[in-house]
Each structure stands twice: as C-alpha cells, then as structure tokens.
PDB file of N, CA and C in Angstrom:
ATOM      1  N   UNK A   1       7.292 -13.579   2.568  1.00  0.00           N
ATOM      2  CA  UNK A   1       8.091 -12.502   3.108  1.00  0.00           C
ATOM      3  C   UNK A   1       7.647 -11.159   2.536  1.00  0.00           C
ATOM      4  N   UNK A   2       7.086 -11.286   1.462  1.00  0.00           N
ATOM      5  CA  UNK A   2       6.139  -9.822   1.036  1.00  0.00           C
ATOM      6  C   UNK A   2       5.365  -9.474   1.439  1.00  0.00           C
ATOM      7  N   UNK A   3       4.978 -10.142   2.250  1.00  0.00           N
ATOM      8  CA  UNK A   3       3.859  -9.127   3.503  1.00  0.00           C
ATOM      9  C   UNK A   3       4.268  -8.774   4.968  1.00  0.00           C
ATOM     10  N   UNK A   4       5.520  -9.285   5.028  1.00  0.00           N
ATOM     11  CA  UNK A   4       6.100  -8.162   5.889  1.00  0.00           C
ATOM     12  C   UNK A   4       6.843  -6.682   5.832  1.00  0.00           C
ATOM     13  N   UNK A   5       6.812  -6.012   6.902  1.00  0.00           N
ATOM     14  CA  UNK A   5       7.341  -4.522   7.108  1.00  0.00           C
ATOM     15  C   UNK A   5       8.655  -4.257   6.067  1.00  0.00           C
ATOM     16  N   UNK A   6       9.291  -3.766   5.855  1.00  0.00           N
ATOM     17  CA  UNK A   6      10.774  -3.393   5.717  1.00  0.00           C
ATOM     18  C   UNK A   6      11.458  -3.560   7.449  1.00  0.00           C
ATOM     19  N   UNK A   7      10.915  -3.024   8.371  1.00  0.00           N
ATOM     20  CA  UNK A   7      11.604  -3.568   9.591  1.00  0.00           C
ATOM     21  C   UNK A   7      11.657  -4.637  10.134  1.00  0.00           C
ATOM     22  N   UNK A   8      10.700  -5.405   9.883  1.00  0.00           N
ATOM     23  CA  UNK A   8      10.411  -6.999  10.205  1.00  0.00           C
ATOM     24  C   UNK A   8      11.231  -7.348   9.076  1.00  0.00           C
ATOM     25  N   UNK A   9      11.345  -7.428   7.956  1.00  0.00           N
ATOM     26  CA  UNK A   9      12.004  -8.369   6.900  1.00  0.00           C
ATOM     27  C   UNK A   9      13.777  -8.199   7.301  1.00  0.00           C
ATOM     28  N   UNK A  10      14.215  -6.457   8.051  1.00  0.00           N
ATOM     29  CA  UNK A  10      15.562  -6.524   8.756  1.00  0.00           C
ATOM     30  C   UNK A  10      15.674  -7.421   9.300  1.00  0.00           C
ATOM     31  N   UNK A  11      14.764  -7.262  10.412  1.00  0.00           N
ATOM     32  CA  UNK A  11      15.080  -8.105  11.738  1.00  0.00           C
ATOM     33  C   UNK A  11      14.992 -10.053  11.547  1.00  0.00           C
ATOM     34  N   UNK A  12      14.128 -10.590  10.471  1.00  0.00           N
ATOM     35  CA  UNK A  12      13.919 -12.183  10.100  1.00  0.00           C
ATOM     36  C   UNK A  12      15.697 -12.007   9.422  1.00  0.00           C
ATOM     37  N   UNK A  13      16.176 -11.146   8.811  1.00  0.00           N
ATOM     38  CA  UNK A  13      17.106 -11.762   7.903  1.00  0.00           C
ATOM     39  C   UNK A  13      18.399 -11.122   8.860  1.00  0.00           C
ATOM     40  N   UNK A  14      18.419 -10.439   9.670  1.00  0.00           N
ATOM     41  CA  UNK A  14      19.506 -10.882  10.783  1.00  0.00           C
ATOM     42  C   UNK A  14      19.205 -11.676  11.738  1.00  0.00           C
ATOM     43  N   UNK A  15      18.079 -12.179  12.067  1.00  0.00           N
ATOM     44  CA  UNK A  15      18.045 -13.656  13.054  1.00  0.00           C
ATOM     45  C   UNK A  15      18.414 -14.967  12.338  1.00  0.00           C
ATOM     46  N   UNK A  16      17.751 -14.530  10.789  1.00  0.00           N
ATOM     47  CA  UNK A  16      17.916 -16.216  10.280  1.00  0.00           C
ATOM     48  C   UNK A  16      19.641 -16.236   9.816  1.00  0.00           C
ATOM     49  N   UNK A  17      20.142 -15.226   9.641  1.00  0.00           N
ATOM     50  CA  UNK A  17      21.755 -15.060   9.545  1.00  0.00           C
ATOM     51  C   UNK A  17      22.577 -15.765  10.995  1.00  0.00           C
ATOM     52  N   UNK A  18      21.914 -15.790  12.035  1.00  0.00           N
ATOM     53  CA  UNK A  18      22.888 -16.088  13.371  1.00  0.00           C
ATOM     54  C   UNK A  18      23.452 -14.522  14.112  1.00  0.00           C
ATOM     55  N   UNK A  19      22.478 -13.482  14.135  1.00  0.00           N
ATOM     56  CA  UNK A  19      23.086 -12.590  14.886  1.00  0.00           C
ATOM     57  C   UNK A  19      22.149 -12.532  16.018  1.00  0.00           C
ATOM     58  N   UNK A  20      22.756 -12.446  17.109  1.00  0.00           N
ATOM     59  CA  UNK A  20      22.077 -12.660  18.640  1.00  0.00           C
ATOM     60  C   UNK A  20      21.284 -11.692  18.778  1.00  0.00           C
ATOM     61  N   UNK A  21      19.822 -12.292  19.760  1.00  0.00           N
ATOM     62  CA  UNK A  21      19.302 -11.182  19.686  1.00  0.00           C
ATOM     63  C   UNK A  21      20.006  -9.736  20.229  1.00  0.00           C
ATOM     64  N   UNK A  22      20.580  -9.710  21.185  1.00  0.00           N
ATOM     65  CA  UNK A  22      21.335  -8.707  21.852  1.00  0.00           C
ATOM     66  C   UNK A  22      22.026  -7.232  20.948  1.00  0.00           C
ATOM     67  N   UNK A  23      22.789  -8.169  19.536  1.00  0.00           N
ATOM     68  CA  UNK A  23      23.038  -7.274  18.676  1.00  0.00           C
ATOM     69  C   UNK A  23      22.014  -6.777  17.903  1.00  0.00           C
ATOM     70  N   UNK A  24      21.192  -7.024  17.217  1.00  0.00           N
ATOM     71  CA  UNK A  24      19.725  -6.937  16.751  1.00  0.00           C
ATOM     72  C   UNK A  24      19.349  -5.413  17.160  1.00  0.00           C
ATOM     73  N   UNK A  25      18.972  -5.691  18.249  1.00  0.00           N
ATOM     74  CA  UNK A  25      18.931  -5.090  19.474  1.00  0.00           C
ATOM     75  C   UNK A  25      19.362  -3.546  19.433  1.00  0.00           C
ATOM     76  N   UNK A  26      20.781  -3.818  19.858  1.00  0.00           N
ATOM     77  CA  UNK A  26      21.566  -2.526  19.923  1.00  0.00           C
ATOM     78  C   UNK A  26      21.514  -1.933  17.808  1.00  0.00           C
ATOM     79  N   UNK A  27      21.285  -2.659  17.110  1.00  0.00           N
ATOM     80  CA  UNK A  27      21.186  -2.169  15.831  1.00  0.00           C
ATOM     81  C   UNK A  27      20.120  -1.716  15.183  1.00  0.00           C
ATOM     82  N   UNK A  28      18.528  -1.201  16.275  1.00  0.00           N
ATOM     83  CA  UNK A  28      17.878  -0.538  16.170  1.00  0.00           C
ATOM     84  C   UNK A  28      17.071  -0.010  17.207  1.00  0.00           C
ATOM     85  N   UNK A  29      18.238   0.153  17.495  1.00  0.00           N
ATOM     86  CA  UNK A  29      18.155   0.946  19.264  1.00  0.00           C
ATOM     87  C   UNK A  29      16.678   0.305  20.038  1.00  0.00           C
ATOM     88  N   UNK A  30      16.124  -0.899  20.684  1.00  0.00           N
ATOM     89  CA  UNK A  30      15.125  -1.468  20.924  1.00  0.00           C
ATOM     90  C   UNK A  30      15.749  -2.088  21.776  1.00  0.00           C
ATOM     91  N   UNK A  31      14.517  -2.186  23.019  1.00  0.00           N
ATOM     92  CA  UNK A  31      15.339  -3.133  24.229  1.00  0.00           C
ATOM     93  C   UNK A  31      15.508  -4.530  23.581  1.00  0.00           C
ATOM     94  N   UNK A  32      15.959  -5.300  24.534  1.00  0.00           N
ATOM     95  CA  UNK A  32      16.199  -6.822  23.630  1.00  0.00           C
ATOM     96  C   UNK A  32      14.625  -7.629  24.068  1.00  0.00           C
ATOM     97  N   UNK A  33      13.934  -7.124  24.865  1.00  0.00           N
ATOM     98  CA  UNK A  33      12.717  -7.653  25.058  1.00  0.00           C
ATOM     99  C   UNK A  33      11.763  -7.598  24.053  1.00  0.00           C
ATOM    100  N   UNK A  34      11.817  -6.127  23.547  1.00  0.00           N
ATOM    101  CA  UNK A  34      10.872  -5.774  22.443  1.00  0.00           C
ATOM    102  C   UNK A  34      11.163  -6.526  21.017  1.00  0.00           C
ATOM    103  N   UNK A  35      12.818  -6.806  21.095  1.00  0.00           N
ATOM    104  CA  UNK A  35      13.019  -7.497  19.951  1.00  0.00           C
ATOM    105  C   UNK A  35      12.649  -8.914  19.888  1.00  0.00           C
ATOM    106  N   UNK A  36      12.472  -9.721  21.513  1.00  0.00           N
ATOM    107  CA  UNK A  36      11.965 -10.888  20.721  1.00  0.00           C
ATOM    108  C   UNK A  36      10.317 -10.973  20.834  1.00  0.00           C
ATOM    109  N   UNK A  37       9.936 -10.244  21.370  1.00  0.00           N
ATOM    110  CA  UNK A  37       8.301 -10.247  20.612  1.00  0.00           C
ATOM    111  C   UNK A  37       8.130  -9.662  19.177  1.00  0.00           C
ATOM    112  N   UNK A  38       8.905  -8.904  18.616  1.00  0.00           N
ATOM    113  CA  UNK A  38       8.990  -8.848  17.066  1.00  0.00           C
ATOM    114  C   UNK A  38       9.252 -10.144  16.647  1.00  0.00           C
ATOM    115  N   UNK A  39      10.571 -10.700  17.184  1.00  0.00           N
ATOM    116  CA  UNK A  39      10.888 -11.972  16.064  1.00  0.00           C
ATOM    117  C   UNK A  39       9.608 -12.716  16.173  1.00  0.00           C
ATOM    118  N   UNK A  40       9.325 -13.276  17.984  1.00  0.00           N
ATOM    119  CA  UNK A  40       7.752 -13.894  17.868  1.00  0.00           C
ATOM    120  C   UNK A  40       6.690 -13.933  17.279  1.00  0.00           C
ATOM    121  N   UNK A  41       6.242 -12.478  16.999  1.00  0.00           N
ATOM    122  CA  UNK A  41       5.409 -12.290  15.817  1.00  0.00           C
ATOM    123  C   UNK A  41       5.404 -12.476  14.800  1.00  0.00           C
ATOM    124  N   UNK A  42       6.666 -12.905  14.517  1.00  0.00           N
ATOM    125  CA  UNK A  42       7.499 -12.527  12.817  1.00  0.00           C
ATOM    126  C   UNK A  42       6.768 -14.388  12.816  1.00  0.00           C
ATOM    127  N   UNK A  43       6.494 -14.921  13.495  1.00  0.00           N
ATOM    128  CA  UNK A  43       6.466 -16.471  13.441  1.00  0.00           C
ATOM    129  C   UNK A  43       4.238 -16.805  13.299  1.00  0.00           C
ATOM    130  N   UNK A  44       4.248 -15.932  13.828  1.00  0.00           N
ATOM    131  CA  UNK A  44       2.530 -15.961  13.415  1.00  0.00           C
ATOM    132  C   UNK A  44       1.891 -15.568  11.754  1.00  0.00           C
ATOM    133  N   UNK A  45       1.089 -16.518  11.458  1.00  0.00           N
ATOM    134  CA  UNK A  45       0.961 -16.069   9.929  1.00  0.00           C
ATOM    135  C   UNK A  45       0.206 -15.487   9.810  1.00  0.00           C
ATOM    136  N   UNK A  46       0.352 -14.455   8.315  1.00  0.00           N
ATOM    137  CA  UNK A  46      -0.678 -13.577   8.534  1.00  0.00           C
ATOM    138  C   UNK A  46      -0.771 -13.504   6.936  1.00  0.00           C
ATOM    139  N   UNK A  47      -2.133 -12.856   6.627  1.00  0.00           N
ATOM    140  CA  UNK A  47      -2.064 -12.842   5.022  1.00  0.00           C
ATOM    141  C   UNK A  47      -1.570 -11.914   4.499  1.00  0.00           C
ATOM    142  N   UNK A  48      -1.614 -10.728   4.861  1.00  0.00           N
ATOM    143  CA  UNK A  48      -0.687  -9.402   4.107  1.00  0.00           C
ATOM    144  C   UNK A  48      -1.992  -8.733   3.929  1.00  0.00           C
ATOM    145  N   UNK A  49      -1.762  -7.772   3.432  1.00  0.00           N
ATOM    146  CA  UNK A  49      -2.939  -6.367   3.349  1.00  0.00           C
ATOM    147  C   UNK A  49      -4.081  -6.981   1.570  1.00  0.00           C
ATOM    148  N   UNK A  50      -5.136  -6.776   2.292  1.00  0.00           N
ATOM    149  CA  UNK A  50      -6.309  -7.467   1.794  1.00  0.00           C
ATOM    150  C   UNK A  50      -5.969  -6.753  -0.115  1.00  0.00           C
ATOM    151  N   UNK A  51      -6.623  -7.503  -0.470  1.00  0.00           N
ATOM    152  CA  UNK A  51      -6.613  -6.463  -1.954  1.00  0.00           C
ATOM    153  C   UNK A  51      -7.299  -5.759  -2.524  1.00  0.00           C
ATOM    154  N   UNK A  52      -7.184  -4.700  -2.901  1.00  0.00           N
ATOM    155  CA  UNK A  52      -7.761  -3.564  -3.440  1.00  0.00           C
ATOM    156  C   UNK A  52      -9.149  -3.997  -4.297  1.00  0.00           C
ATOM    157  N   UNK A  53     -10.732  -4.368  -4.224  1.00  0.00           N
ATOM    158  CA  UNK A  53     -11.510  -4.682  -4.744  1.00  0.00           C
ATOM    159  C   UNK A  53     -11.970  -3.403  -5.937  1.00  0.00           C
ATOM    160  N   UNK A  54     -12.076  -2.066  -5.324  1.00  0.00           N
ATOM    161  CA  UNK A  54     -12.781  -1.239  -6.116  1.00  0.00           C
ATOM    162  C   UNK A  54     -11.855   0.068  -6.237  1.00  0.00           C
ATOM    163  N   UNK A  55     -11.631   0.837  -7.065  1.00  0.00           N
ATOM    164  CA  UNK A  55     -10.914   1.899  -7.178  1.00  0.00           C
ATOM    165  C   UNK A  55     -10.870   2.821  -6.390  1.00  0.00           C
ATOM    166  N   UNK A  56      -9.986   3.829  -6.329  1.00  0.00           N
ATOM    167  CA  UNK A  56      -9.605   5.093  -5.102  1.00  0.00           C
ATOM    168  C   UNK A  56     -11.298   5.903  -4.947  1.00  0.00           C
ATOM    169  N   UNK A  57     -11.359   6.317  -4.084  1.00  0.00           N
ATOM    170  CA  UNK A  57     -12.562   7.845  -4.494  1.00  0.00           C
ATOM    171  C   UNK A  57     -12.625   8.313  -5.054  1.00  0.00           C
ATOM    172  N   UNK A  58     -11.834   9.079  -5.466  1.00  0.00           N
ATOM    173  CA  UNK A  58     -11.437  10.233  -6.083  1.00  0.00           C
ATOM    174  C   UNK A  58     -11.386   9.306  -8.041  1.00  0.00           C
ATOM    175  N   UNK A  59     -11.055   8.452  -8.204  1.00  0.00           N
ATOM    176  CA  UNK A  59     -11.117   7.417  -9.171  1.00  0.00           C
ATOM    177  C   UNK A  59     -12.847   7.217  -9.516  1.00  0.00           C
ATOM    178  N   UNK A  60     -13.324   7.141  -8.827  1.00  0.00           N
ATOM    179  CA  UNK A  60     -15.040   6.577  -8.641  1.00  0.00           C
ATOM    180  C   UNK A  60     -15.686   8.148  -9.176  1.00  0.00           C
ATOM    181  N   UNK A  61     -15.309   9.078  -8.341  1.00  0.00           N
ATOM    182  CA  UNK A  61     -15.814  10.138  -8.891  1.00  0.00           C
ATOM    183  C   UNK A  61     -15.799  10.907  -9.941  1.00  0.00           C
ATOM    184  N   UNK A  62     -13.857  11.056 -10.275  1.00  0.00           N
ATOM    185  CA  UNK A  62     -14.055  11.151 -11.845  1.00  0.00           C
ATOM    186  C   UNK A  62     -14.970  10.508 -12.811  1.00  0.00           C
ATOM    187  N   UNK A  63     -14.674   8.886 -12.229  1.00  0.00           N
ATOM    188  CA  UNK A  63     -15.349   8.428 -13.801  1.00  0.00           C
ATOM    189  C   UNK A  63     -17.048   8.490 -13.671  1.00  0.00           C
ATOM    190  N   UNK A  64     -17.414   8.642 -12.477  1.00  0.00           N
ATOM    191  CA  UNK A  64     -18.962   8.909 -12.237  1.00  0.00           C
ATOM    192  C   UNK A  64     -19.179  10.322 -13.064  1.00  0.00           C
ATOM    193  N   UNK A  65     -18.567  11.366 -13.074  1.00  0.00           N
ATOM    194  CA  UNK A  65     -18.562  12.830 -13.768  1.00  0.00           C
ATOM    195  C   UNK A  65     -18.545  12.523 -14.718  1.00  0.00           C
ATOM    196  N   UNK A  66     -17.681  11.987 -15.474  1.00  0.00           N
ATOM    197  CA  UNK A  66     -16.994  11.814 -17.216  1.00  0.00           C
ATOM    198  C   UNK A  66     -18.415  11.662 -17.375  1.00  0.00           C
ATOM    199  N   UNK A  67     -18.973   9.844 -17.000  1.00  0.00           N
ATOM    200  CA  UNK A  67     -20.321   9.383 -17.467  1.00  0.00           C
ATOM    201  C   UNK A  67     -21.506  10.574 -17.506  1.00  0.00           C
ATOM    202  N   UNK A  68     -21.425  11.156 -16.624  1.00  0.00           N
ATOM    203  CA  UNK A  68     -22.466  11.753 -16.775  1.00  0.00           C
ATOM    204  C   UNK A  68     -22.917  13.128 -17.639  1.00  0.00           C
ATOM    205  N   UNK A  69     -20.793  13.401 -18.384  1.00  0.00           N
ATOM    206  CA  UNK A  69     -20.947  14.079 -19.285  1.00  0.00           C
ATOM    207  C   UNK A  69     -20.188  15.595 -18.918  1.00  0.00           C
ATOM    208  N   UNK A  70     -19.116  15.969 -17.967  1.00  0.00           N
ATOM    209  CA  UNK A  70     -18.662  16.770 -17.420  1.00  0.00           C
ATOM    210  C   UNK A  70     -17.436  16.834 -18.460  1.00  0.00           C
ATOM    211  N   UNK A  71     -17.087  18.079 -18.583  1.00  0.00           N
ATOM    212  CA  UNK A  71     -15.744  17.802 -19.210  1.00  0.00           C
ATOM    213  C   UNK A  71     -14.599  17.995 -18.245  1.00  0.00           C
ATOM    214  N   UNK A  72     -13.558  17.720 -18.808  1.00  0.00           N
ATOM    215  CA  UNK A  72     -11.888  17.990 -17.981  1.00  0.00           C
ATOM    216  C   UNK A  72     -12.119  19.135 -17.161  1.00  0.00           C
ATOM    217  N   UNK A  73     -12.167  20.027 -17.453  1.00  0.00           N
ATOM    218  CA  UNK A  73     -11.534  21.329 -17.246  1.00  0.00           C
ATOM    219  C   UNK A  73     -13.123  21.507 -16.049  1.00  0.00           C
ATOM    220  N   UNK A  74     -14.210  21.236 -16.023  1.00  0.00           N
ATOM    221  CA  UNK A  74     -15.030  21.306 -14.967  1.00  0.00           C
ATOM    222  C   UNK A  74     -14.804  20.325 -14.321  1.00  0.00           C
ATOM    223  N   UNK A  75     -14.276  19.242 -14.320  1.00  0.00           N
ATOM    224  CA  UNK A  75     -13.938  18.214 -13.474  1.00  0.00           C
ATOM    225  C   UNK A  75     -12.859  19.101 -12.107  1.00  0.00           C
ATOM    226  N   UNK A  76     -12.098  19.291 -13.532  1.00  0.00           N
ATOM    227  CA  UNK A  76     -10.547  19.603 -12.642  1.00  0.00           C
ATOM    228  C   UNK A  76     -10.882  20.720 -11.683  1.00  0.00           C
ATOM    229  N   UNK A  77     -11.324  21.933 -12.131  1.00  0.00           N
ATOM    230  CA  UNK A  77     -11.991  22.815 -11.148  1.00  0.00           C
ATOM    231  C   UNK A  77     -12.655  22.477  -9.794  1.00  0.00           C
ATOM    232  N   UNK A  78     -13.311  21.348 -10.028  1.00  0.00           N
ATOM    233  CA  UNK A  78     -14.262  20.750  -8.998  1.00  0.00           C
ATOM    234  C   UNK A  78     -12.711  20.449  -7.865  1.00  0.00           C
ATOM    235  N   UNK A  79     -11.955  19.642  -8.356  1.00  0.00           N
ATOM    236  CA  UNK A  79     -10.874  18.907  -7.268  1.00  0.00           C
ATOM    237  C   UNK A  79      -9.707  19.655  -7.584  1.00  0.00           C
ATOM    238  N   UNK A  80      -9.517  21.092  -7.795  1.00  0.00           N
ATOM    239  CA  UNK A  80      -8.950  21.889  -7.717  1.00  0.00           C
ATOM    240  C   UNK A  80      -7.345  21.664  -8.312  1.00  0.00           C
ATOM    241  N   UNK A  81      -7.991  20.219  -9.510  1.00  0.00           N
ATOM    242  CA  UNK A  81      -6.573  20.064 -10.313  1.00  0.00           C
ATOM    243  C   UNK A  81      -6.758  20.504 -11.660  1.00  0.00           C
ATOM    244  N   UNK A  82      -5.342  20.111 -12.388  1.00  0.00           N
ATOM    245  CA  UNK A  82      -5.329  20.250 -13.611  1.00  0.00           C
ATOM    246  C   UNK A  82      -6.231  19.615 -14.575  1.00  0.00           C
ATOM    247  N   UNK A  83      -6.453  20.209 -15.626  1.00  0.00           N
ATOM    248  CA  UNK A  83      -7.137  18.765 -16.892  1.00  0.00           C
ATOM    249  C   UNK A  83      -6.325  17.198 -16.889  1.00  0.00           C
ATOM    250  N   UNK A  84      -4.969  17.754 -17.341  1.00  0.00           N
ATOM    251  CA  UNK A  84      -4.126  16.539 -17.033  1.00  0.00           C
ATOM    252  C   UNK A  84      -4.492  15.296 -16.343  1.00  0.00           C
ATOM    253  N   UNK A  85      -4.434  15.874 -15.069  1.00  0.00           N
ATOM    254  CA  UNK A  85      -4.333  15.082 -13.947  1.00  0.00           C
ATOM    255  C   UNK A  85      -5.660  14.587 -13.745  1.00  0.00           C
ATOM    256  N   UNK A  86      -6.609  14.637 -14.210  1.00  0.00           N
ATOM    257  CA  UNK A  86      -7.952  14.303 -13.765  1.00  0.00           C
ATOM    258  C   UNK A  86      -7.991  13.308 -15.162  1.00  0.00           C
ATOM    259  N   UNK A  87      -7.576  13.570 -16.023  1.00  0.00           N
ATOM    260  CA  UNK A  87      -7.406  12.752 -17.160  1.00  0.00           C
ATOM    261  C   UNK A  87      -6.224  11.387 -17.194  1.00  0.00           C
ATOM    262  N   UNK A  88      -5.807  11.614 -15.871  1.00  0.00           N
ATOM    263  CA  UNK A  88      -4.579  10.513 -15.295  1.00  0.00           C
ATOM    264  C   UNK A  88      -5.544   9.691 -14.463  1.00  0.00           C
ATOM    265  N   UNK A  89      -6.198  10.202 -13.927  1.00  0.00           N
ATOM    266  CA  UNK A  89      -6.963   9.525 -12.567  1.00  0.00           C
ATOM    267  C   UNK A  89      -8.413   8.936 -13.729  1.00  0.00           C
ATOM    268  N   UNK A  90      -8.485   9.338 -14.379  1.00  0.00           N
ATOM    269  CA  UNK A  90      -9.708   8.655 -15.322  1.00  0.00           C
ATOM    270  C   UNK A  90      -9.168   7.249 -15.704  1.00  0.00           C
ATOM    271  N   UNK A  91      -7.704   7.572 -16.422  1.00  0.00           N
ATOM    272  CA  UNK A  91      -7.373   6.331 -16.996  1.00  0.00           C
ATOM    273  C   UNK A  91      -6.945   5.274 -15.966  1.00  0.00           C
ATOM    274  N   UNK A  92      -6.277   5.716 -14.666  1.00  0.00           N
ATOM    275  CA  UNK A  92      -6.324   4.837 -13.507  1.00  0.00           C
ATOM    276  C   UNK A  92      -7.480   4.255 -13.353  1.00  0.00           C
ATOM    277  N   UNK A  93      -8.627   4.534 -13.343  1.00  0.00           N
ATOM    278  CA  UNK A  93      -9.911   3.760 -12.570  1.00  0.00           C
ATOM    279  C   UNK A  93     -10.700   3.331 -13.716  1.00  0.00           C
ATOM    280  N   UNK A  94     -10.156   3.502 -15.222  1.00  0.00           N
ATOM    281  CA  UNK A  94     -10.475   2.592 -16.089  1.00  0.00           C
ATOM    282  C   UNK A  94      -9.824   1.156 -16.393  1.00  0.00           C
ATOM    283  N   UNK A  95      -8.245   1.462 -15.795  1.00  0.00           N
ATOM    284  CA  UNK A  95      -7.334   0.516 -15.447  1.00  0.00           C
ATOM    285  C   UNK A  95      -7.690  -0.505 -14.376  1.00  0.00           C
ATOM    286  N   UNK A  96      -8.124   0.087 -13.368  1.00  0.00           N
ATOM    287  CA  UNK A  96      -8.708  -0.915 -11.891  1.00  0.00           C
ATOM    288  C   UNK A  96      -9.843  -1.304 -12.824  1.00  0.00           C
ATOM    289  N   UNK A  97     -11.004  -0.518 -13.082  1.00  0.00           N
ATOM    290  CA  UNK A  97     -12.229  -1.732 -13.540  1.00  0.00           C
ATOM    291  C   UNK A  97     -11.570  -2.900 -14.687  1.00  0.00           C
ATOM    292  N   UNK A  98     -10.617  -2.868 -15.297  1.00  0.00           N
ATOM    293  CA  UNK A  98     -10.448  -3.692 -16.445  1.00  0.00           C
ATOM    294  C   UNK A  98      -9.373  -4.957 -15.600  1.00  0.00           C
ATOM    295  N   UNK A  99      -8.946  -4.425 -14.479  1.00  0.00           N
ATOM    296  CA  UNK A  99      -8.008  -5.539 -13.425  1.00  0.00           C
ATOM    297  C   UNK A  99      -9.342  -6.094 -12.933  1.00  0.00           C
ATOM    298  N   UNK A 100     -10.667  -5.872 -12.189  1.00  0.00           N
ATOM    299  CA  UNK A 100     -11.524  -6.114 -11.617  1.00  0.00           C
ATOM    300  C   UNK A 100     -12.258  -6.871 -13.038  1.00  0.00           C
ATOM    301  N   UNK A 101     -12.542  -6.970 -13.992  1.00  0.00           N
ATOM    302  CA  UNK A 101     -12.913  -7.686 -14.952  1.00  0.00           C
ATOM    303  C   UNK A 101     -12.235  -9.183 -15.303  1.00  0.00           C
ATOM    304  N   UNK A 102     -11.133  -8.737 -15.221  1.00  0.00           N
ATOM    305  CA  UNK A 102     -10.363 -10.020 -15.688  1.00  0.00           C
ATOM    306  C   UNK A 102     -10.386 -10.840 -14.224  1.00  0.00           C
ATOM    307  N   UNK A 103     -10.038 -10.577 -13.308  1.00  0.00           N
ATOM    308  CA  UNK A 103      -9.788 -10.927 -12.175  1.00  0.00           C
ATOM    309  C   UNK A 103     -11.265 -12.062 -11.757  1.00  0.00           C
TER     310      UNK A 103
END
C-alpha cells in the first residue's frame, strides 16, 4: 500500500470499508465510471517508483567541485547559494554514496 497515491490509498480504504461506489464518487466529485477504473487499477500490481541509484545533480556537482578543490564560497557563487547550503548538499551526496556502498 506504500506505493500507492494518497488518492488511491482514499479510495482502496473506502471500498475495502463497504462504501458504494456511488458515494466514493460523490466524495471526490468523480463520475462513478471514473471511480471504478481507479478501484480497477488499484487491483493491477505495480512496483512503486524505482529507487534512487545515484545522487541529485546538483549533489554530483558539488562533490565533483569540492574534489577538485573549489572552496564553499566559489561553489556557492557558482549556484547562486549560500556556503551553508552547498555544505548541506555536500553532506547529502556523501550520505547517498555511503547508502550506495552499503547497499
């Protein structure tokens, strides 16, 4: 059930409750046709959204800069942020390679 919508997980847990499609229906304003090709679908399996293999862009590029010896403050200039924040996004995509290690 974690790889469905927030609107699909409504609609499975007022069908599997016993509310007709009809009310369903009128409780997110949708013809009652459209609602049972949702529930229908709701019945096809699916795997959920693939998983994240390699870090953001913007993640890749910081730490490609750092390596090559850039500091904060020319980083941040470059992507028109703070030191901070480029120093947030460093430790993020040191975080993904060390999930991608263990993994």
């Amino acid at each position: 059930m974690e790889h469905l919508r927030p609107f699909e997980r409504r609609v499975l847990a007022m069908h599997t409750a016993g509310t007709p499609i009809d009310d369903i229906a009128i409780a997110f304003r949708r013809s009652v046709p459209h609602m049972e090709r949702v529930i229908g679908w709701l019945e096809i399996p699916r795997s959920g959204p693939a998983p994240r293999r390699k870090g953001r862009a913007m993640e890749r590029r910081v730490l490609a800069l750092r390596s090559a010896g850039l500091e904060y403050d020319e980083i941040a200039h470059r992507f028109r942020a703070s030191p901070g924040f480029i120093r947030r996004i460093e430790g993020l995509g040191h975080l993904r390679k060390a999930w991608d290690l263990l993994s």
